[in-house]
Protein backbone atom coordinates (compact mmCIF):
# COMPACT_ATOMS: atom_id res chain seq x y z
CA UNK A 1 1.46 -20.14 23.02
CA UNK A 2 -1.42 -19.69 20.72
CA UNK A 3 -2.16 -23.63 20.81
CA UNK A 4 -1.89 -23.46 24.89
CA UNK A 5 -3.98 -20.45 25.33
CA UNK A 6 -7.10 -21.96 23.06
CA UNK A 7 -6.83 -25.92 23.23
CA UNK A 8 -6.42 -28.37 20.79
CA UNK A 9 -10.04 -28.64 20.23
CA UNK A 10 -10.07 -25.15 19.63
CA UNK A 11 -6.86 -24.62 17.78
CA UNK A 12 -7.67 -27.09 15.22
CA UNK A 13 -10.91 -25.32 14.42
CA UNK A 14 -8.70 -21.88 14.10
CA UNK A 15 -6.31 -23.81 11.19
CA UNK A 16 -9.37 -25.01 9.88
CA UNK A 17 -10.52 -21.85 9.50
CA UNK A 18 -6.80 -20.50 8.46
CA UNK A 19 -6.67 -23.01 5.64
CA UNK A 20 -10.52 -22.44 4.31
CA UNK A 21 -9.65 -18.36 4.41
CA UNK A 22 -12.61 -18.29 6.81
CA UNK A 23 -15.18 -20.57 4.67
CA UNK A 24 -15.73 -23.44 7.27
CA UNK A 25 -16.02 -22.52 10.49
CA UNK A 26 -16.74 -18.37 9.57
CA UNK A 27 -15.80 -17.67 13.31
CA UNK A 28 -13.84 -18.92 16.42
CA UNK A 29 -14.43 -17.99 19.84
CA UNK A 30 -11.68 -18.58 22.55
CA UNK A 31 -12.22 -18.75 26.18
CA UNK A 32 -12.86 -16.57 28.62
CA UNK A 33 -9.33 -14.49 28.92
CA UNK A 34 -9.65 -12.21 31.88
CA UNK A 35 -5.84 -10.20 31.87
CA UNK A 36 -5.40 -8.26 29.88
CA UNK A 37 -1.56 -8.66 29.50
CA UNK A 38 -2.62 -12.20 28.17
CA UNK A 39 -5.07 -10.81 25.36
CA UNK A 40 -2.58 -8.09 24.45
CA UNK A 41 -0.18 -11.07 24.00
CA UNK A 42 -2.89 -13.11 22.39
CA UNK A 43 -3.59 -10.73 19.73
CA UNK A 44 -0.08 -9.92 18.65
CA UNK A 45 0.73 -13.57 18.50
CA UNK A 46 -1.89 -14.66 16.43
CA UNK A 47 -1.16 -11.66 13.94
CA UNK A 48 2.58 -13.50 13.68
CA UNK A 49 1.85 -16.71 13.82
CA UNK A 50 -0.86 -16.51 10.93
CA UNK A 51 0.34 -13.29 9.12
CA UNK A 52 -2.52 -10.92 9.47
CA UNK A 53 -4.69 -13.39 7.80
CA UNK A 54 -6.83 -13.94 10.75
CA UNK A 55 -8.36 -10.94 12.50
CA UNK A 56 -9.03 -11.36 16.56
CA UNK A 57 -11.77 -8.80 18.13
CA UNK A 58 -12.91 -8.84 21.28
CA UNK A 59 -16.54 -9.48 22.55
CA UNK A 60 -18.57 -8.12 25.69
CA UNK A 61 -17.63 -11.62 27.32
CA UNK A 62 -13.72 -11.20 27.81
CA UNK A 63 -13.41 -13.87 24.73
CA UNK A 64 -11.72 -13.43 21.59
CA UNK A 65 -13.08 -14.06 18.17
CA UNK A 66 -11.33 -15.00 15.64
CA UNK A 67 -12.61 -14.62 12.10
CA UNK A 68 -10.64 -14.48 8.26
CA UNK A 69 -9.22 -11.22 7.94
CA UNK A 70 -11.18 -9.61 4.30
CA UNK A 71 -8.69 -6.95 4.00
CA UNK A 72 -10.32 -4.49 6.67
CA UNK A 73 -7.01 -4.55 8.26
CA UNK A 74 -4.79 -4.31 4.95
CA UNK A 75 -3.14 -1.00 6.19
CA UNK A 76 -2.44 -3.00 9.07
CA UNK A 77 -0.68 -5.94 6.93
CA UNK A 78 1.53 -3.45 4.99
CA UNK A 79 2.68 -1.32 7.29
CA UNK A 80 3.55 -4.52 9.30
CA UNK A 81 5.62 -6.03 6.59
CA UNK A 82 9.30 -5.26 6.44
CA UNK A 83 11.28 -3.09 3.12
CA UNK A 84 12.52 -6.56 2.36
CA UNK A 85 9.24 -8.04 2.88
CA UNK A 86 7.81 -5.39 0.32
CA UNK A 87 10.59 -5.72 -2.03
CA UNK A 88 12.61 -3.01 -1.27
CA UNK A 89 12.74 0.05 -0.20
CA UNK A 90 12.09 2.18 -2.58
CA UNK A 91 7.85 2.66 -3.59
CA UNK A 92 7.79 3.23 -7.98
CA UNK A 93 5.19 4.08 -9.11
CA UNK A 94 3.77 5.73 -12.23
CA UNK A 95 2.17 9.58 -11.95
CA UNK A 96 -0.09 10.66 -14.63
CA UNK A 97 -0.53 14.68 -14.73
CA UNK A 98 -1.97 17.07 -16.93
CA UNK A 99 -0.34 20.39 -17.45
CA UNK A 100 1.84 20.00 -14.11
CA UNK A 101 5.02 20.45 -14.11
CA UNK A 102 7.01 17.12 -12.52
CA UNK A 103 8.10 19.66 -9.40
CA UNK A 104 5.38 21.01 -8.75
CA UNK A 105 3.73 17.70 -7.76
CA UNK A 106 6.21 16.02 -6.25
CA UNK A 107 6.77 19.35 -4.11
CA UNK A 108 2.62 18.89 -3.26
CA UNK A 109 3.46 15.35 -2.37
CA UNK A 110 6.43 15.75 0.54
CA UNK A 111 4.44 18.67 2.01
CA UNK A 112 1.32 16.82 2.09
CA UNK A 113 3.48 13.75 3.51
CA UNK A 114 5.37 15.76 5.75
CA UNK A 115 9.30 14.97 4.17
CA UNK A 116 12.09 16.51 1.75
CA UNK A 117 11.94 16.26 -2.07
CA UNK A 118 15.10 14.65 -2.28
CA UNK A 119 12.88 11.67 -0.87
CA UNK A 120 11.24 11.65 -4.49
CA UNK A 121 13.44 10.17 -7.76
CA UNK A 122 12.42 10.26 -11.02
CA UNK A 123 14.48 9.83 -14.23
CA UNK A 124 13.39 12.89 -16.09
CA UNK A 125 11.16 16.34 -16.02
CA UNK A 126 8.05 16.07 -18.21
CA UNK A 127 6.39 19.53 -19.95
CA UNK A 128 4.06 21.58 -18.35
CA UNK A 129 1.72 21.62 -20.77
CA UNK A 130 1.47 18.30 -21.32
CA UNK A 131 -0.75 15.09 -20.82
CA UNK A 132 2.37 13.05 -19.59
CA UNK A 133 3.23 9.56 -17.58
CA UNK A 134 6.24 9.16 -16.00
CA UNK A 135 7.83 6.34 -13.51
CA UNK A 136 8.46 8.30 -9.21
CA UNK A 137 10.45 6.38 -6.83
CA UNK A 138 9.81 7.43 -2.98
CA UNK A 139 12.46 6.22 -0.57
CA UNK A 140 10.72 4.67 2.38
CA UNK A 141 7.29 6.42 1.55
CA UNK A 142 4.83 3.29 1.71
CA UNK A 143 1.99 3.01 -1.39
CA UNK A 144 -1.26 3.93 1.26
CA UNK A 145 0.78 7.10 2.06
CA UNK A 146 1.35 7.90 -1.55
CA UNK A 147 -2.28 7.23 -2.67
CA UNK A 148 -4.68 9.44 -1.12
CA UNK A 149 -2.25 12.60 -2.13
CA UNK A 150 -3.90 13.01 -5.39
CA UNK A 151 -7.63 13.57 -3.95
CA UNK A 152 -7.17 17.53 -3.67
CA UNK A 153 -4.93 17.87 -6.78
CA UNK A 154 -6.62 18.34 -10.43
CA UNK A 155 -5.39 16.62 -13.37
CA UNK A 156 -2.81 13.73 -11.51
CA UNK A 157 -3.28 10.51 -10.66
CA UNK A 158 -0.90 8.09 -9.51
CA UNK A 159 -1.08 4.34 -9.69
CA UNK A 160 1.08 0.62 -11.08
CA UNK A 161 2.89 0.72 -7.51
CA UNK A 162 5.77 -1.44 -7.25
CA UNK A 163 8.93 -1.64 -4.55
CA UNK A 164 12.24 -1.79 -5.42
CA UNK A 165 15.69 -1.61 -4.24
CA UNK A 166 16.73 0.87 -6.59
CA UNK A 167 15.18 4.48 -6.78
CA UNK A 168 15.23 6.40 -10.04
CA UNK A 169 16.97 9.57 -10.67
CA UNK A 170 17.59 11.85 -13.34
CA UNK A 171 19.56 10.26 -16.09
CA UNK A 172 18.22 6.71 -15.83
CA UNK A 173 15.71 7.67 -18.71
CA UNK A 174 16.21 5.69 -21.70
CA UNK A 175 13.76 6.96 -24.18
CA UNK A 176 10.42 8.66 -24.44
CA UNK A 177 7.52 8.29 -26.84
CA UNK A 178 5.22 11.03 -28.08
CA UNK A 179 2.01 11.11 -29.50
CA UNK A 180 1.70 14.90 -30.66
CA UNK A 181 -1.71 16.31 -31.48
CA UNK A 182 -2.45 19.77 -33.44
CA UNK A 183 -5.43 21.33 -32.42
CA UNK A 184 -7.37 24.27 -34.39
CA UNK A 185 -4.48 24.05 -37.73
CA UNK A 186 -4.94 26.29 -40.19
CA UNK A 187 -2.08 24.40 -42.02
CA UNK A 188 -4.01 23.24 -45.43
CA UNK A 189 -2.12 20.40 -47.42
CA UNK A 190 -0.69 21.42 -50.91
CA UNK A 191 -2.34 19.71 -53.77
């Protein structure tokens, strides 16, 4: 379809500009598509055929131009890409808090996101009053969604997303390391 709507003149400059990621020719312009059924059409099918790599706008003109996608449509590509596609369909990913207990953020998280705890895995509670890291699995909760959450909580971060098949859950720990620090000792060493 995509080769009938623009040409073969014209489709061979949109490969070009497929295989160059956009550095020779920058942009492609199609005709003049007037329905638009067709540029509906046009649009989806070029997002198939060439993966959300190329990015199709239209112009005051009824024409479409095509141009390498630079990630402004990255949401976009994600949230178009299948749990297989991802990897699986669980999102892991590692959550850095300080003095939080494990609950309490991972409560913050499904109300912010709008879905049950019991969407959240992890393979062990971390202390309160703690600087801690620790691995979360979210089932079906993509990385973008998982992301902003920490911009109105103090002391977490989150980051290192993965996907997986597998979710974690408590148990599947197998170890932990501690670096302990004393603060304001009076202890003094015997001599």
């Amino acid at each position: 379809m995509v080769e009938e709507l623009l040409g073969e003149k014209v489709f061979a400059s949109v490969e070009a500009l497929f295989v160059t990621h956009g550095k020779e020719p920058k942009e492609v312009f199609t005709v003049e598509i007037d329905k638009k059924e067709a540029r509906t059409k046009f649009h989806k099918t070029m997002r198939k055929v060439f993966n959300n790599k190329l990015e199709t706008t239209m112009t005051d003109d009824a024409r479409i131009r095509i141009s390498w996608n630079q990630g402004k449509n990255n949401r976009r590509l994600q949230k178009s890409l299948s749990w297989a596609e991802l990897g699986g369909v669980y999102c892991q990913f590692s959550l850095y808090k300080e003095n939080r207990d494990t609950m309490e953020v991972i409560s913050n998280f499904s109300k912010a996101i709008g879905t049950h705890t019991r969407n959240f895995g992890y393979a062990g509670t971390k202390d309160r009053r703690a600087v801690t890291v620790q691995r979360v699995s979210a089932h079906k909760i993509r990385a973008e969604r998982i992301e902003p959450l920490t911009k109105n909580l103090r002391g977490v971060k989150v980051g290192n997303f993965s996907y997986s098949n597998n979710g974690l859950q408590l148990g599947d720990l197998s170890g932990n390391e501690f670096t302990i620090v004393l603060r304001h000792s009076s202890y003094l060493p015997l001599v």
